[in-house]
C-alpha atoms as a PDB file:
ATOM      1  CA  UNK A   1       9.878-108.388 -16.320  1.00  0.00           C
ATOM      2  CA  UNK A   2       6.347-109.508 -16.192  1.00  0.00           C
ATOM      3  CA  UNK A   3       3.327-107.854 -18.217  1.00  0.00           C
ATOM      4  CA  UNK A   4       1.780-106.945 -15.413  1.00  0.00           C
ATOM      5  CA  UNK A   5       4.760-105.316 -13.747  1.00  0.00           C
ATOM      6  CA  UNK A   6       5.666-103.648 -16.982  1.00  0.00           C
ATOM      7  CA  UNK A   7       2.173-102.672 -17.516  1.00  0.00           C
ATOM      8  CA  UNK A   8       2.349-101.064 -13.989  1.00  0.00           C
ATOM      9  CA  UNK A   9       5.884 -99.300 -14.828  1.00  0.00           C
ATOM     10  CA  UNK A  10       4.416 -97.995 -17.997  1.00  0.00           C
ATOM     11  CA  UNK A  11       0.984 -96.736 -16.113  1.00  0.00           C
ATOM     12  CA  UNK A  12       4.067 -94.537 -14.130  1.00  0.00           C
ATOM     13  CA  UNK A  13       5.598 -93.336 -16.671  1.00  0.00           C
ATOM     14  CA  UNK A  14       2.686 -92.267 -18.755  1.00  0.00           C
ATOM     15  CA  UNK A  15       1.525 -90.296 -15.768  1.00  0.00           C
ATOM     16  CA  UNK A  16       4.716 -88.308 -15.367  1.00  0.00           C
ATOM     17  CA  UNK A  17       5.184 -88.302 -19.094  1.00  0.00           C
ATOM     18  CA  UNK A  18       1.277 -86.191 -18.601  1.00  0.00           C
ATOM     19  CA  UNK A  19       3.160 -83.759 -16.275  1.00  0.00           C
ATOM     20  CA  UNK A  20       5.703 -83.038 -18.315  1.00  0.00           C
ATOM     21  CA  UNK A  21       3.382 -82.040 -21.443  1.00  0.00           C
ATOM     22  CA  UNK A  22       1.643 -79.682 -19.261  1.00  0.00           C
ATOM     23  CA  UNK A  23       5.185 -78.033 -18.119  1.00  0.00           C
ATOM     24  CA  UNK A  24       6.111 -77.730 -21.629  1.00  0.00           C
ATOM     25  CA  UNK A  25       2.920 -76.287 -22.763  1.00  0.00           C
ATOM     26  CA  UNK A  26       3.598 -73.281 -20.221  1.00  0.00           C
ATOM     27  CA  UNK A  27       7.354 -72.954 -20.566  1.00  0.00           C
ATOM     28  CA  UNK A  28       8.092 -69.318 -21.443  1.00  0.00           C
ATOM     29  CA  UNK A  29      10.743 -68.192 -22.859  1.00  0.00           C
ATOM     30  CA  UNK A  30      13.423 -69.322 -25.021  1.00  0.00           C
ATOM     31  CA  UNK A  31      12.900 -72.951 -26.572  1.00  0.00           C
ATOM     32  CA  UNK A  32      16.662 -73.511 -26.440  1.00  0.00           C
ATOM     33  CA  UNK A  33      17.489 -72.633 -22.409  1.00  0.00           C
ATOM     34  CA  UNK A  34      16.812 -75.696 -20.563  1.00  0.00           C
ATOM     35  CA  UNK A  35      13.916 -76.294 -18.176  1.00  0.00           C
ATOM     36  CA  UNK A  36      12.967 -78.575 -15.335  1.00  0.00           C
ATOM     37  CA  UNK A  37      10.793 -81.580 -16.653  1.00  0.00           C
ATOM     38  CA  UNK A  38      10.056 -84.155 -14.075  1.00  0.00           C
ATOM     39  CA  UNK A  39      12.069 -87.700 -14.744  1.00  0.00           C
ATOM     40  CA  UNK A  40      10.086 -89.923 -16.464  1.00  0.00           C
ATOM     41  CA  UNK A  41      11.237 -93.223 -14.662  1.00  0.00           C
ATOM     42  CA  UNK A  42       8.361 -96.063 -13.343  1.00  0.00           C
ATOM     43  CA  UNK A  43       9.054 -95.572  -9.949  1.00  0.00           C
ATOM     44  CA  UNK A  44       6.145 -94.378  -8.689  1.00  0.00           C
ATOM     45  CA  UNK A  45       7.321 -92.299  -6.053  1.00  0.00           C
ATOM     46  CA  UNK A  46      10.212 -90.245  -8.001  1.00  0.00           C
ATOM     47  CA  UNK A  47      10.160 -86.665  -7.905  1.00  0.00           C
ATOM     48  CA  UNK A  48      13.440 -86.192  -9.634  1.00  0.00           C
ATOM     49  CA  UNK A  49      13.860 -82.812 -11.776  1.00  0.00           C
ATOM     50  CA  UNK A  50      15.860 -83.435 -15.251  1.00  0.00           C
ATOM     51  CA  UNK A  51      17.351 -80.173 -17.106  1.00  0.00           C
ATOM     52  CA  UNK A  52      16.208 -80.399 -20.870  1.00  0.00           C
ATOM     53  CA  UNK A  53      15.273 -77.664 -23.305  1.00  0.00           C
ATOM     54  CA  UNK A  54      11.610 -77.722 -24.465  1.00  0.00           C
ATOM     55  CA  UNK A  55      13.333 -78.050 -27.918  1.00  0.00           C
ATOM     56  CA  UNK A  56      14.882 -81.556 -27.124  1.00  0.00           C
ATOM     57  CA  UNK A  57      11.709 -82.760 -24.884  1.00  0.00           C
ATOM     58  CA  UNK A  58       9.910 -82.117 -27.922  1.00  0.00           C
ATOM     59  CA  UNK A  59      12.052 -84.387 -30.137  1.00  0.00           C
ATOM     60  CA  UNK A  60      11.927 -87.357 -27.481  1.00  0.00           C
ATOM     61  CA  UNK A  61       8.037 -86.850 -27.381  1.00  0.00           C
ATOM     62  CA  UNK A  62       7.790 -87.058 -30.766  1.00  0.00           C
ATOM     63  CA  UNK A  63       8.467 -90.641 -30.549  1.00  0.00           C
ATOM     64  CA  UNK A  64       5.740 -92.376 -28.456  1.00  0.00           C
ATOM     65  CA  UNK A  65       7.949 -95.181 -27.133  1.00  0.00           C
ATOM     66  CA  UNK A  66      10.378 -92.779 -26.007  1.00  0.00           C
ATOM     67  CA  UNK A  67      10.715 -91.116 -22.223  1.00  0.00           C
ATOM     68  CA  UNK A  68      13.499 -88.902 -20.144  1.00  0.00           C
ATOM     69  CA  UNK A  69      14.848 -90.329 -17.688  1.00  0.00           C
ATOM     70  CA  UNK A  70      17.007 -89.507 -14.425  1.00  0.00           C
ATOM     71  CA  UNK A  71      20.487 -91.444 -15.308  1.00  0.00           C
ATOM     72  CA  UNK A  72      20.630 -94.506 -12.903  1.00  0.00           C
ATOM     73  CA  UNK A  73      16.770 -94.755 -13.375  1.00  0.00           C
ATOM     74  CA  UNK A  74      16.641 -96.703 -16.606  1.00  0.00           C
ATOM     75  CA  UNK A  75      14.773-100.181 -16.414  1.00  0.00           C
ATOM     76  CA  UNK A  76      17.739-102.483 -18.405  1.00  0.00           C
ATOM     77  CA  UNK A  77      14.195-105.045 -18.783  1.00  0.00           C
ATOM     78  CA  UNK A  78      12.139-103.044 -20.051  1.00  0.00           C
ATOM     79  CA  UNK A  79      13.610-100.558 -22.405  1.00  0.00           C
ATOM     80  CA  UNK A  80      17.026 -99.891 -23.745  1.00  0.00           C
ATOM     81  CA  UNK A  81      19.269 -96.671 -23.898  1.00  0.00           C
ATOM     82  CA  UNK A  82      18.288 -94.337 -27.125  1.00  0.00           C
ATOM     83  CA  UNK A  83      20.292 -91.234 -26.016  1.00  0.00           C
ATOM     84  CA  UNK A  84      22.594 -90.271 -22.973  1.00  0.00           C
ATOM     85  CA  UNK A  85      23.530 -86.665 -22.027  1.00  0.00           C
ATOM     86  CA  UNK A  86      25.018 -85.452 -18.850  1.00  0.00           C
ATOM     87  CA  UNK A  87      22.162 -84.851 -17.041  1.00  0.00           C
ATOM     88  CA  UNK A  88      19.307 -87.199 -18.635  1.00  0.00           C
ATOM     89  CA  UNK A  89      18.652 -90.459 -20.504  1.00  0.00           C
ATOM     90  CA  UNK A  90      16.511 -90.789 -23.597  1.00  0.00           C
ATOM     91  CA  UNK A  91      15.749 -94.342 -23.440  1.00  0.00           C
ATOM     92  CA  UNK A  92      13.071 -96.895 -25.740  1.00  0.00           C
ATOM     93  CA  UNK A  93      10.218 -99.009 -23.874  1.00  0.00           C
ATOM     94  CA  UNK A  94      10.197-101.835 -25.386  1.00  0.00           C
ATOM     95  CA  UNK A  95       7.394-105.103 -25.136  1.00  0.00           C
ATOM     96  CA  UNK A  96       4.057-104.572 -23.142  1.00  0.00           C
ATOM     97  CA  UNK A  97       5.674-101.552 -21.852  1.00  0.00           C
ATOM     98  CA  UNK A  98       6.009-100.359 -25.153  1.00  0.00           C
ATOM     99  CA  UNK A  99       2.259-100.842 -26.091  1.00  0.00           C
ATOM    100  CA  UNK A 100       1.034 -98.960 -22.953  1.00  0.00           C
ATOM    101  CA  UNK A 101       3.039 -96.073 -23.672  1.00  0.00           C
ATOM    102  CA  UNK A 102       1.859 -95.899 -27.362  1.00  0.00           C
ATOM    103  CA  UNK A 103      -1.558 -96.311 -25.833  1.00  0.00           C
ATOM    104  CA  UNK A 104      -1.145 -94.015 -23.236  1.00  0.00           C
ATOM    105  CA  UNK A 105       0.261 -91.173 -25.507  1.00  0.00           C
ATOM    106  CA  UNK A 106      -2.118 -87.951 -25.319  1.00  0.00           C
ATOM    107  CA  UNK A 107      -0.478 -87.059 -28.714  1.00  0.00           C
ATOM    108  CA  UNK A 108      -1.930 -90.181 -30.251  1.00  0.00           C
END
């Protein structure tokens, strides 16, 4: 994958990553019943929904290089696999796409 492609992905990601923090900063409730995060994938268009406790999002997020991901929506060239549950991926950007997501990471 090309920098400027994976730059492009990342740009995606970060934005849906943004989403999610704002979903998780007003999830009532139990920390420990799952919620309904948007996936995390770089396709730009994706409006999948995966199930994860704010408890778990907040472990993924605490690693900047790390998103949550629909499964069958992980980029093979551009990250790798970190986690897999039954209903989400955890998985690792790795190269430019890494460094944008770093970058991009409002907790940074």
């Amino acid at each position: 994958m090309g920098d400027v492609r994976e730059r492009r992905v990342a740009e995606n990601e970060a934005r849906s990553r943004d989403v999610n923090e704002v979903i998780e900063a007003h999830s009532p409730g139990e920390r420990r019943s799952p919620g309904a995060f948007l996936c995390e994938c770089g396709r730009p268009l994706c409006d999948y929904i995966v199930e994860i406790t704010p408890r778990d999002y907040e472990r993924v997020r605490a690693q900047p290089r790390w998103f949550i991901v629909y499964p069958g929506h992980e980029l093979p060239d551009a990250e790798s696999i970190v986690e897999a549950q039954l209903d989400y991926l955890v998985v690792a950007k790795e190269g430019e796409a890494g460094r944008v997501a770093e970058g991009e990471d409002p907790r940074s």
